[in-house]
PDB file of N, CA and C in Angstrom:
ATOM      1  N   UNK A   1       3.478  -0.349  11.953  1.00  0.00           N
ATOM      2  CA  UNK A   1       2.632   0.123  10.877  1.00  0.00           C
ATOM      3  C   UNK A   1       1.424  -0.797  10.742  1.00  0.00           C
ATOM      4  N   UNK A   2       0.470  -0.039  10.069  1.00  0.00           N
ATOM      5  CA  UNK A   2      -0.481  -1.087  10.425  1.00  0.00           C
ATOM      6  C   UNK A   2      -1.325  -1.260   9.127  1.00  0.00           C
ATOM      7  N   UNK A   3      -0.424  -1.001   7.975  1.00  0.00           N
ATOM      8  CA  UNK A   3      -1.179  -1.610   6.507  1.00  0.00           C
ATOM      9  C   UNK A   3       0.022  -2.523   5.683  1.00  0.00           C
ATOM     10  N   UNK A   4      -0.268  -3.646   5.776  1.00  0.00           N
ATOM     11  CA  UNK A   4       0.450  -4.552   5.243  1.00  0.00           C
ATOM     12  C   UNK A   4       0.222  -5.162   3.550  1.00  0.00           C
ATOM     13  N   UNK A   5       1.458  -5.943   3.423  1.00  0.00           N
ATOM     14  CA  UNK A   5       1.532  -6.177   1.895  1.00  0.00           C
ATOM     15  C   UNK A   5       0.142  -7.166   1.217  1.00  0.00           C
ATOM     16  N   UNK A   6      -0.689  -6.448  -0.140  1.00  0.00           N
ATOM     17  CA  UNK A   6      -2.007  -7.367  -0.122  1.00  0.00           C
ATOM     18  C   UNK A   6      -3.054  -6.201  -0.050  1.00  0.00           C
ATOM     19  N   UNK A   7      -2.584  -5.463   0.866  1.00  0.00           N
ATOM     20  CA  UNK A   7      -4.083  -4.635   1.488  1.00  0.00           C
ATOM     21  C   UNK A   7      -4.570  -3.845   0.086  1.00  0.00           C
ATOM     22  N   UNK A   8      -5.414  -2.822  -0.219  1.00  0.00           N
ATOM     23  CA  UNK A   8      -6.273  -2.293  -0.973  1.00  0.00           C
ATOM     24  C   UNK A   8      -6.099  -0.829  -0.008  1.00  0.00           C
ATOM     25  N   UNK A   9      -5.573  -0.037  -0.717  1.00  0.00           N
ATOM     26  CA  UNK A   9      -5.223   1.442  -0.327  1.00  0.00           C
ATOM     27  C   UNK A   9      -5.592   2.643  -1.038  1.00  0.00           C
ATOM     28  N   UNK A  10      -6.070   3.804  -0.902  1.00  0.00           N
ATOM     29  CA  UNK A  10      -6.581   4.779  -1.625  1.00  0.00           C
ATOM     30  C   UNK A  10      -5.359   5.901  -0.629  1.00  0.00           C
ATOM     31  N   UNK A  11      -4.872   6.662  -1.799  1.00  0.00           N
ATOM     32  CA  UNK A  11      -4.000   7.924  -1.126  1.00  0.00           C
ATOM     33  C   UNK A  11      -4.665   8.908  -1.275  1.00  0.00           C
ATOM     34  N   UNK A  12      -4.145   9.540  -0.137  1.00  0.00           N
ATOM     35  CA  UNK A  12      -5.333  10.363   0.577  1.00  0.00           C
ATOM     36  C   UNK A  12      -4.466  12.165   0.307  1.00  0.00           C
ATOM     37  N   UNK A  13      -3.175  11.883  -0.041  1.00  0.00           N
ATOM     38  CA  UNK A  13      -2.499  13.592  -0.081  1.00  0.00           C
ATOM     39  C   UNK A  13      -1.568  13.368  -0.958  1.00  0.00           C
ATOM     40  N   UNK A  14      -1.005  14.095  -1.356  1.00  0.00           N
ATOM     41  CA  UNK A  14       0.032  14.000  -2.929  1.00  0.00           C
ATOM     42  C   UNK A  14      -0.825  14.156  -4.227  1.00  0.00           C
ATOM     43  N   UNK A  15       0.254  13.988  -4.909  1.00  0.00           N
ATOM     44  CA  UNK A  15      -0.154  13.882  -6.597  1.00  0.00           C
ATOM     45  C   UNK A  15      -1.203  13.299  -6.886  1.00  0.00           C
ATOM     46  N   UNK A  16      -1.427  12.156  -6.488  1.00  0.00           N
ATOM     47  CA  UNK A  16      -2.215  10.879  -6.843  1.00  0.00           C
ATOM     48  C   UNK A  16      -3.447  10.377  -5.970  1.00  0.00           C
ATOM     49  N   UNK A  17      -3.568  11.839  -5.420  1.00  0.00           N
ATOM     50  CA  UNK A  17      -4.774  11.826  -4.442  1.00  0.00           C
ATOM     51  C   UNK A  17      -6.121  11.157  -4.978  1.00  0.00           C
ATOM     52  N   UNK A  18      -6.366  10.014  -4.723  1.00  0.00           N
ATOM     53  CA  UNK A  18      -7.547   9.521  -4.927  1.00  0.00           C
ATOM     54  C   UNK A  18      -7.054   8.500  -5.644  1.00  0.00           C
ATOM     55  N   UNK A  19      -6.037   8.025  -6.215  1.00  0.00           N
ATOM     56  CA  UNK A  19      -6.085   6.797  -6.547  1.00  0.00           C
ATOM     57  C   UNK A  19      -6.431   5.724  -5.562  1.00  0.00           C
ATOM     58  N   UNK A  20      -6.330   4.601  -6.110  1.00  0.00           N
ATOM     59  CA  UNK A  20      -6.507   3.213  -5.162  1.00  0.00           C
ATOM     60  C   UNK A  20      -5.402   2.218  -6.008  1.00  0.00           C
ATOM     61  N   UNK A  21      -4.410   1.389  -4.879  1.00  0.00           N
ATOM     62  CA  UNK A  21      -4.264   0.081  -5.269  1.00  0.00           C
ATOM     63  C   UNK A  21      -3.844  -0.702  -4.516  1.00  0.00           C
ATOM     64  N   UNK A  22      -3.409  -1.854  -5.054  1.00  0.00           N
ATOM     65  CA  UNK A  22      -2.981  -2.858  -4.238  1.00  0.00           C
ATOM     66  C   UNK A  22      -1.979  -2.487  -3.401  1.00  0.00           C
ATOM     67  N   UNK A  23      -0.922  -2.995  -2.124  1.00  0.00           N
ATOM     68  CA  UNK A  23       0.367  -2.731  -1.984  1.00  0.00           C
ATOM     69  C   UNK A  23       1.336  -3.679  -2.067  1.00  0.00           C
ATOM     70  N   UNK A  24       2.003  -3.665  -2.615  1.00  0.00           N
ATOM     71  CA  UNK A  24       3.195  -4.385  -3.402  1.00  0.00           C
ATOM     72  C   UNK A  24       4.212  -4.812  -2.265  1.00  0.00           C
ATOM     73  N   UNK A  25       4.795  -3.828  -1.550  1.00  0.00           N
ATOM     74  CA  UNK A  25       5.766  -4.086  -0.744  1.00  0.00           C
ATOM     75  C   UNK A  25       5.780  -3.093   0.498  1.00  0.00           C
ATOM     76  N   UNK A  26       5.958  -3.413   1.297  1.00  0.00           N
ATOM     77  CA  UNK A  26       5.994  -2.143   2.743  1.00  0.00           C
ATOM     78  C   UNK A  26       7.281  -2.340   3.528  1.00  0.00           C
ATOM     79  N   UNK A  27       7.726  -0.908   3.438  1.00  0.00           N
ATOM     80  CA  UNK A  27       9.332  -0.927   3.455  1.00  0.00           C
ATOM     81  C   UNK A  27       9.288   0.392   5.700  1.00  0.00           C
ATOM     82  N   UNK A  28       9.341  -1.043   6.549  1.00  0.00           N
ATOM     83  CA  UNK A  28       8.739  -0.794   7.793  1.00  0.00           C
ATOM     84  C   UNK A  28       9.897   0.430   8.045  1.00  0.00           C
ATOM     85  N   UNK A  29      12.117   0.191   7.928  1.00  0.00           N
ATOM     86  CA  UNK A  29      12.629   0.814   8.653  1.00  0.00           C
ATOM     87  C   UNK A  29      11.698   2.342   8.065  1.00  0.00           C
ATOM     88  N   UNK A  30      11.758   2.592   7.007  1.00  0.00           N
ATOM     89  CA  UNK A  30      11.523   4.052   6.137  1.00  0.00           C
ATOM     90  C   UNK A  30      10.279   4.428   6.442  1.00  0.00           C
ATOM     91  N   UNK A  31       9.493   3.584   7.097  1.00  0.00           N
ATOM     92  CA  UNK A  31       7.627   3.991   6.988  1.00  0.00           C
ATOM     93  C   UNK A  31       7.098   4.361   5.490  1.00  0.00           C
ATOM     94  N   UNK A  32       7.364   3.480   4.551  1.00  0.00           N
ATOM     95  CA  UNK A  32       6.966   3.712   3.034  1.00  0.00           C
ATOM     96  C   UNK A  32       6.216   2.466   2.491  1.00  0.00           C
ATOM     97  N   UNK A  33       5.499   2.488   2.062  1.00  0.00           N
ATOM     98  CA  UNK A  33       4.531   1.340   0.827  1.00  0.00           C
ATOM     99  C   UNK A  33       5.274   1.823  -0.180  1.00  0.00           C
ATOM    100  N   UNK A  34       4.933   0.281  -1.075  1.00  0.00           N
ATOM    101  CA  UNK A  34       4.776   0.778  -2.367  1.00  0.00           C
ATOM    102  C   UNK A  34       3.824   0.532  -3.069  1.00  0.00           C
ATOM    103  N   UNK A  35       2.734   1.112  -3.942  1.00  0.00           N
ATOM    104  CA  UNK A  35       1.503   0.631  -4.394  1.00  0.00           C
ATOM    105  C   UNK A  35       1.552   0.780  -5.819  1.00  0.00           C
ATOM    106  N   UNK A  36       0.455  -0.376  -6.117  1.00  0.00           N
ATOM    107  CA  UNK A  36       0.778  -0.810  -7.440  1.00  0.00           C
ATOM    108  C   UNK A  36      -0.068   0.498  -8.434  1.00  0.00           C
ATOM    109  N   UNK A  37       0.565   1.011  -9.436  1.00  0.00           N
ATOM    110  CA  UNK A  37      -0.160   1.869 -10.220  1.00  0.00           C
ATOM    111  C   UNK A  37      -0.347   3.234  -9.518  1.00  0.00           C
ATOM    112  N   UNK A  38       0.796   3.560  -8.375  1.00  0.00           N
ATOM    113  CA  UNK A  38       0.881   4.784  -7.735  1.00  0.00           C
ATOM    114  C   UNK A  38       2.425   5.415  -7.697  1.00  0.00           C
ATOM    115  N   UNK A  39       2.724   6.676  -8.016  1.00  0.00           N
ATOM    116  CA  UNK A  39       3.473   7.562  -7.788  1.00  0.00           C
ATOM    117  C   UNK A  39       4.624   6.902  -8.596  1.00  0.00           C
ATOM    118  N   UNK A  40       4.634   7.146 -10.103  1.00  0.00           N
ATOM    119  CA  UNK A  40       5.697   7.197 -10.757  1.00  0.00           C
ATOM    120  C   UNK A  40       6.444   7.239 -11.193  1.00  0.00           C
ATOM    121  N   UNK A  41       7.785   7.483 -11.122  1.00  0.00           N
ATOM    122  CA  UNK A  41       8.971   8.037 -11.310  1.00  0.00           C
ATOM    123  C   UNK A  41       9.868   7.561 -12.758  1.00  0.00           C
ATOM    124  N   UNK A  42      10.436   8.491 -13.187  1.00  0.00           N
ATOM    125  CA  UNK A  42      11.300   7.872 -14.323  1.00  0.00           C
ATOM    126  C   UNK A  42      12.990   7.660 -13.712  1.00  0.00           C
ATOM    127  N   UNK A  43      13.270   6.436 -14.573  1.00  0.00           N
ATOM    128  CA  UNK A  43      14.652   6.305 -14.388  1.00  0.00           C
ATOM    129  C   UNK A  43      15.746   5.818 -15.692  1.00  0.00           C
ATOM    130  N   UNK A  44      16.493   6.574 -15.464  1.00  0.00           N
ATOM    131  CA  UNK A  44      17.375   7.073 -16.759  1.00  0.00           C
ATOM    132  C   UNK A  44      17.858   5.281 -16.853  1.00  0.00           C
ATOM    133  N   UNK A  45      17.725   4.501 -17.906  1.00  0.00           N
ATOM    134  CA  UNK A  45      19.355   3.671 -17.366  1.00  0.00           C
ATOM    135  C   UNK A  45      19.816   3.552 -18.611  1.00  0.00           C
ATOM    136  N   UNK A  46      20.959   3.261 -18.911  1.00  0.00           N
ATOM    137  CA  UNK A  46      22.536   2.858 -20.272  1.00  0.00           C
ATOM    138  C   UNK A  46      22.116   1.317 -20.558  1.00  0.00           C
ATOM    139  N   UNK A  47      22.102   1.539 -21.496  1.00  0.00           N
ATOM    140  CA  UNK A  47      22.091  -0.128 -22.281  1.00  0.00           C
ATOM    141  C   UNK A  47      23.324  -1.024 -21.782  1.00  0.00           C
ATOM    142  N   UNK A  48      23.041  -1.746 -20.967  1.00  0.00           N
ATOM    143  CA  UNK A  48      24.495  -2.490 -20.761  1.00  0.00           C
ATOM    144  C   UNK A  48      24.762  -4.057 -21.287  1.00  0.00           C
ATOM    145  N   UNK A  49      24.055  -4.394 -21.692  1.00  0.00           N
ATOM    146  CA  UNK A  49      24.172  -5.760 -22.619  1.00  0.00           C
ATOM    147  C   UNK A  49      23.784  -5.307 -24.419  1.00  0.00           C
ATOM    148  N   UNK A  50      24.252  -6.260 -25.048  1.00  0.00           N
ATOM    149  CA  UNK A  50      23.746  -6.075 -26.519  1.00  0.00           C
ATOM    150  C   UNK A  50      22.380  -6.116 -26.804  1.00  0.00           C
ATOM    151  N   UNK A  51      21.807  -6.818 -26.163  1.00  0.00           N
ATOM    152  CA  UNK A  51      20.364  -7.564 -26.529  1.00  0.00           C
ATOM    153  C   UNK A  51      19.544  -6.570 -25.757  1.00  0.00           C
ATOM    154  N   UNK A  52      19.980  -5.345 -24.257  1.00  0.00           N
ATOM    155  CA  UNK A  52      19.198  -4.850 -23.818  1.00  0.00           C
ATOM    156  C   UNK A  52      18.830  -3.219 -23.965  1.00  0.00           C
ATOM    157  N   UNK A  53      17.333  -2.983 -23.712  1.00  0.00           N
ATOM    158  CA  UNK A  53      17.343  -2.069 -24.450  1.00  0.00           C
ATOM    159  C   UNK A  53      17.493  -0.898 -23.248  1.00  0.00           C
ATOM    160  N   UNK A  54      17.955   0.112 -23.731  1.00  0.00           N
ATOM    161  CA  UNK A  54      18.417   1.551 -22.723  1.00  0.00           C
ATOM    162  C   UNK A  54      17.238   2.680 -23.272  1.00  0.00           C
ATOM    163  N   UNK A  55      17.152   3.720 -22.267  1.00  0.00           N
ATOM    164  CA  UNK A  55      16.479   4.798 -22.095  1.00  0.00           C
ATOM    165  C   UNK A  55      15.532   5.082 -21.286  1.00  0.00           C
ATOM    166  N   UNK A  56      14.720   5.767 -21.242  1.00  0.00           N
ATOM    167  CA  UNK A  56      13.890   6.097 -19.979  1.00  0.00           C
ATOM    168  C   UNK A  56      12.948   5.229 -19.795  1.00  0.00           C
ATOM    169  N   UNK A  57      12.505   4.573 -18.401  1.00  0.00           N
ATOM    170  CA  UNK A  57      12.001   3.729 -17.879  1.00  0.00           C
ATOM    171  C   UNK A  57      10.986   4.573 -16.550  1.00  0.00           C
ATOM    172  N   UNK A  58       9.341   3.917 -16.561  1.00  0.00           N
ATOM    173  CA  UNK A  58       8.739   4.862 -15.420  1.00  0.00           C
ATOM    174  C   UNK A  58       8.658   3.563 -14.450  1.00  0.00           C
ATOM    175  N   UNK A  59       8.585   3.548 -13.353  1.00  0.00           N
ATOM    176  CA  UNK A  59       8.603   2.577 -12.079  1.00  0.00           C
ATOM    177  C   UNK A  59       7.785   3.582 -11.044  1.00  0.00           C
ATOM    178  N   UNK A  60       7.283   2.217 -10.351  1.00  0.00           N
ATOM    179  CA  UNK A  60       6.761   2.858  -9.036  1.00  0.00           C
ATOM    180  C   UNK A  60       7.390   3.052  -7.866  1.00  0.00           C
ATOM    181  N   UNK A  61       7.562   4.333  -7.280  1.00  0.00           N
ATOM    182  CA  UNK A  61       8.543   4.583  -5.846  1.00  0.00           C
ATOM    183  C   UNK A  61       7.470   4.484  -5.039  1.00  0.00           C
ATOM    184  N   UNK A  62       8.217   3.918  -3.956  1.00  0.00           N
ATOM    185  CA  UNK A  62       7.288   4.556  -2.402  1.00  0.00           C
ATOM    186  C   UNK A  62       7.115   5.219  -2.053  1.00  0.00           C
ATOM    187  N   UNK A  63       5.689   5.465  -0.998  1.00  0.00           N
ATOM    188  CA  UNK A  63       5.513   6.711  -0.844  1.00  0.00           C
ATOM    189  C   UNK A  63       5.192   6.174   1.004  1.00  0.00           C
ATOM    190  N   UNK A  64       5.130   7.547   0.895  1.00  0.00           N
ATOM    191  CA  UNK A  64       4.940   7.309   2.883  1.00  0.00           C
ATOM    192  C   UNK A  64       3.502   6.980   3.295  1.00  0.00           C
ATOM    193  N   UNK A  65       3.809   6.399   4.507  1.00  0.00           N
ATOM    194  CA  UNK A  65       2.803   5.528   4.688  1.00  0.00           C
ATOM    195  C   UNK A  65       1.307   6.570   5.478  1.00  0.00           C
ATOM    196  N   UNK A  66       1.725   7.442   5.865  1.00  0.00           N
ATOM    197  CA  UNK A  66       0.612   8.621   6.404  1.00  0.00           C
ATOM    198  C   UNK A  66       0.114   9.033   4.810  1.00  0.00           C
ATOM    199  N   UNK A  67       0.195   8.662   3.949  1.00  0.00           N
ATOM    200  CA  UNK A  67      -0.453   9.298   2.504  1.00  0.00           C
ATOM    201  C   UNK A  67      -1.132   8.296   2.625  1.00  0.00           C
ATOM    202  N   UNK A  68      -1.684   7.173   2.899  1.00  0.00           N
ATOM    203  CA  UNK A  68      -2.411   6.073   2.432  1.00  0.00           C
ATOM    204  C   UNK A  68      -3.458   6.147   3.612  1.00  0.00           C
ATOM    205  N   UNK A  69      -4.731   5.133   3.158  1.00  0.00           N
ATOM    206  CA  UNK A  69      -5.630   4.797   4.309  1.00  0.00           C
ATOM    207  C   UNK A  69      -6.361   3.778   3.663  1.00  0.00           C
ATOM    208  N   UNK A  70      -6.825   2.530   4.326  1.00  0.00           N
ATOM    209  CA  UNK A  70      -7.121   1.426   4.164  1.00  0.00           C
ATOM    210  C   UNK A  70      -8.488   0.876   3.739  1.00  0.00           C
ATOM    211  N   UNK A  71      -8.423   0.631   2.154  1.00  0.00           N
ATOM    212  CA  UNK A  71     -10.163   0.570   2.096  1.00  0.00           C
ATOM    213  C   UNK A  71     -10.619  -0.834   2.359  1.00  0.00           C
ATOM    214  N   UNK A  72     -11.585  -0.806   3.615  1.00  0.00           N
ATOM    215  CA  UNK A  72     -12.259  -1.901   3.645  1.00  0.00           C
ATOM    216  C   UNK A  72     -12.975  -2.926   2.705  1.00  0.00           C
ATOM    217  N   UNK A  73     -12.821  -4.277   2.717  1.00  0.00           N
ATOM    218  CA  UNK A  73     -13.638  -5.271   1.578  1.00  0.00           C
ATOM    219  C   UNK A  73     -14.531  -4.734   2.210  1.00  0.00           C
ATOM    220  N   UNK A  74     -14.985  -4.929   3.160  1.00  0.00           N
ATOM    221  CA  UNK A  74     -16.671  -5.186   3.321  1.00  0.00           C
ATOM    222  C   UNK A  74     -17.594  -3.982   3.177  1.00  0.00           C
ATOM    223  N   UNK A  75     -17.588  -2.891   3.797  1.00  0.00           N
ATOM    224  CA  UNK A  75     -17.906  -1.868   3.621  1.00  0.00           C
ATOM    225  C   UNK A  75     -17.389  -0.700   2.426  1.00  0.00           C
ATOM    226  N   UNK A  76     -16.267  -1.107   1.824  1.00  0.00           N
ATOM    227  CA  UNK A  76     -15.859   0.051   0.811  1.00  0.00           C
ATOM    228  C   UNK A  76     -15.082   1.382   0.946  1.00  0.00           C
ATOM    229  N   UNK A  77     -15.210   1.553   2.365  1.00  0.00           N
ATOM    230  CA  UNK A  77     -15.237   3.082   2.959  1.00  0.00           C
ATOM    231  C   UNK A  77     -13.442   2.841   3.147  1.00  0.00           C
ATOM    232  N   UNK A  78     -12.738   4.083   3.222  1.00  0.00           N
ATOM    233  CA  UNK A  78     -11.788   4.102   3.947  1.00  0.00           C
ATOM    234  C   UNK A  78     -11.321   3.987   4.681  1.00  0.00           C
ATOM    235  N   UNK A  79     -10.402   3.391   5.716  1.00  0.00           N
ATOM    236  CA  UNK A  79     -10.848   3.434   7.093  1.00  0.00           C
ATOM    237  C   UNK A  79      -9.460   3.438   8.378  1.00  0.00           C
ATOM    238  N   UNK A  80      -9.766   3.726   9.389  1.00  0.00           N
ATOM    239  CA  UNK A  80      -8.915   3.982  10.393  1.00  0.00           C
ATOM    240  C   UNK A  80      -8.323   2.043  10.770  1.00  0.00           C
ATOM    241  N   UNK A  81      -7.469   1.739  11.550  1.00  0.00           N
ATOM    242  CA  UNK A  81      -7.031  -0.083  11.053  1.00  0.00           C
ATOM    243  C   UNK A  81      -6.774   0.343  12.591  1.00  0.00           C
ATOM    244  N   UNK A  82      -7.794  -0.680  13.711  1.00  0.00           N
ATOM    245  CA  UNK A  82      -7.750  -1.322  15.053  1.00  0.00           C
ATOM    246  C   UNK A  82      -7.428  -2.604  15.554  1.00  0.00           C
ATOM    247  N   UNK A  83      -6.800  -2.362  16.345  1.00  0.00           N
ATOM    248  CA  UNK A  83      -6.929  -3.532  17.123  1.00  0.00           C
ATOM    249  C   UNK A  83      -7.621  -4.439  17.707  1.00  0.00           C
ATOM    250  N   UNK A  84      -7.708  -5.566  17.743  1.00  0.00           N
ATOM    251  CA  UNK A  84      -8.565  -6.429  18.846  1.00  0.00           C
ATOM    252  C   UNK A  84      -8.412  -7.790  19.161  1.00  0.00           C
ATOM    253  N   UNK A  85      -8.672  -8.403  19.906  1.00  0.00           N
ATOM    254  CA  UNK A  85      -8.068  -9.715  20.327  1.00  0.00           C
ATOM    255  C   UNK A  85      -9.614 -10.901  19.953  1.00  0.00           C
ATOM    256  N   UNK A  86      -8.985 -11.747  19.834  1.00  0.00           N
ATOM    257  CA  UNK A  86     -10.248 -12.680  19.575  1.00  0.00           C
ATOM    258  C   UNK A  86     -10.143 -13.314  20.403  1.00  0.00           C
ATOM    259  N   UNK A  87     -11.296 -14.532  20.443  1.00  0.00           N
ATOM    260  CA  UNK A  87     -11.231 -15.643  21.502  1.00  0.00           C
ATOM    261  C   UNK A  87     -10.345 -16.341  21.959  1.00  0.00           C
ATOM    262  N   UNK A  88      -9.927 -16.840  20.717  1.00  0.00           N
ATOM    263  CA  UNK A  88      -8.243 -17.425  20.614  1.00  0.00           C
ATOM    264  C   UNK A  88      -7.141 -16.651  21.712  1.00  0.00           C
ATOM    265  N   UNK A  89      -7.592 -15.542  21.680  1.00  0.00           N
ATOM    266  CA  UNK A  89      -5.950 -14.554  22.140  1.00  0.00           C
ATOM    267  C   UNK A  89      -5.411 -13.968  21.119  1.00  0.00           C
ATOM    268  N   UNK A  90      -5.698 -14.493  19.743  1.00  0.00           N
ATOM    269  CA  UNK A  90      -4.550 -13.739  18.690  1.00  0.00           C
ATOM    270  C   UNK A  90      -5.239 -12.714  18.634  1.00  0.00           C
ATOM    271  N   UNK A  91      -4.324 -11.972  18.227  1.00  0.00           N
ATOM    272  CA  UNK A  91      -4.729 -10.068  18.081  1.00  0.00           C
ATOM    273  C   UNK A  91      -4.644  -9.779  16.094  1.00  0.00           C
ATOM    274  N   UNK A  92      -5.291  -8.994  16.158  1.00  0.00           N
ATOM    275  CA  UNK A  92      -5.896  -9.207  14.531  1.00  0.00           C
ATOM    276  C   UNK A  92      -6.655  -7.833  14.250  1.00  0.00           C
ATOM    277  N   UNK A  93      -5.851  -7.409  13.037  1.00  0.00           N
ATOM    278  CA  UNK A  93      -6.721  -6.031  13.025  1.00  0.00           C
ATOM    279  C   UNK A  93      -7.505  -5.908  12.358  1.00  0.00           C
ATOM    280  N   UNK A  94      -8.696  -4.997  12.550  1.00  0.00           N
ATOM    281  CA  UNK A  94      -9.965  -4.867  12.287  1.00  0.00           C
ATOM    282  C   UNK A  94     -10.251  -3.136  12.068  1.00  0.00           C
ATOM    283  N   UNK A  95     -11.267  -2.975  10.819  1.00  0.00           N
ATOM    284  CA  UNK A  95     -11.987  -1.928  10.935  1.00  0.00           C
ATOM    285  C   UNK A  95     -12.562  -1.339  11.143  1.00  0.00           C
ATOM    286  N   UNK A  96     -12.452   0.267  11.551  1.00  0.00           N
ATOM    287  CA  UNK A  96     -13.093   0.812  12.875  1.00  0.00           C
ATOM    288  C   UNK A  96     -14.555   1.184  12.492  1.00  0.00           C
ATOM    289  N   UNK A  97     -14.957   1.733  11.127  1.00  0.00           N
ATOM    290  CA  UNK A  97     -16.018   1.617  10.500  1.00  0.00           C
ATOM    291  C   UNK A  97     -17.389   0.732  10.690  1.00  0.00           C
ATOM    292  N   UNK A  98     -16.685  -0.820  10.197  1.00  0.00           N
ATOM    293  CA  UNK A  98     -17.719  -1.657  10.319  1.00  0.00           C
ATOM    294  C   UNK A  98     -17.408  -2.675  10.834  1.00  0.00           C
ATOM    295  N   UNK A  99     -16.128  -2.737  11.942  1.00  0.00           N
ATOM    296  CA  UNK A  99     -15.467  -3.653  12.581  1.00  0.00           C
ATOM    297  C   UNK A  99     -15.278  -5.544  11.681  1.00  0.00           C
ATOM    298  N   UNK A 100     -15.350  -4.966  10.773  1.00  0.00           N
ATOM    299  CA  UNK A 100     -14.935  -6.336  10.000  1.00  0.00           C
ATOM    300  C   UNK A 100     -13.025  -6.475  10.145  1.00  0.00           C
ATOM    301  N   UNK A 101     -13.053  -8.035  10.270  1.00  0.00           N
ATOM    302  CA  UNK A 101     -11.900  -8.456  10.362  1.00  0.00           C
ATOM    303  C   UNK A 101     -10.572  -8.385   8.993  1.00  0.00           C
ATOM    304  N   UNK A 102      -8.997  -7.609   8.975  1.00  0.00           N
ATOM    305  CA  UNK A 102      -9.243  -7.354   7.963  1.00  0.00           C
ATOM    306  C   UNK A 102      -8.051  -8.472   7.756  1.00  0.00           C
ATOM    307  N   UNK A 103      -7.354  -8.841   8.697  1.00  0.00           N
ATOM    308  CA  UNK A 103      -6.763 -10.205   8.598  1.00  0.00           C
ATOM    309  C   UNK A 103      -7.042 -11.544   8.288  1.00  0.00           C
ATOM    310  N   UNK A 104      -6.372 -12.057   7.757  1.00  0.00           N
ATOM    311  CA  UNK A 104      -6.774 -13.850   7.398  1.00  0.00           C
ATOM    312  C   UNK A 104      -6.480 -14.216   8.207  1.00  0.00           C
ATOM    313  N   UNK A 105      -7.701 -15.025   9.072  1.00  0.00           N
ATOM    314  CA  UNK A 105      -7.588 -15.640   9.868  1.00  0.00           C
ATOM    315  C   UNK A 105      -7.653 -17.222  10.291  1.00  0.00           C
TER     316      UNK A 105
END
């Protein structure tokens, strides 16, 4: 996969088409992100301590990773995430847009 945890993502199909956010966690066996302030879900839970409180709770689920596409810092635009090797040899991906580097390097 080739958008990792950190990146800046706008979803591109679903509910939440056009949001943008951060990604929180990227879950590789499933091919799923999870992004912050995207795709909602409620979950029922029972009060199970005295002090805690029960009832409906909204959280963010993952969503698949073909719903997302990668917005570049430098340019802004959305963008397709390439490959390329540097001088060094390390390989480091880059955007196909405006070929800015999108790894810390």
């Amino acid at each position: 996969m080739r958008v990792t945890k950190g990146d800046l993502v706008k979803v591109i199909a679903g509910d939440d088409r056009g949001k943008t956010g951060k990604v929180l966690r990227v879950l590789a066996n499933e091919r799923r992100v999870l992004v912050e302030g995207v795709h909602f879900v409620k979950r029922h839970t029972r009060r199970t301590r005295q002090d805690q409180q029960g009832g409906i709770l909204e959280k963010e689920a993952p969503i698949h990773v073909s719903n997302v596409k990668v917005v570049c810092p430098k340019c802004g635009k959305i963008t397709s995430v390439g490959k390329r090797s540097l001088a060094s040899g390390k390989r480091v991906r880059s955007c196909k847009q405006c070929g800015e580097i999108l790894d810390k390097v």
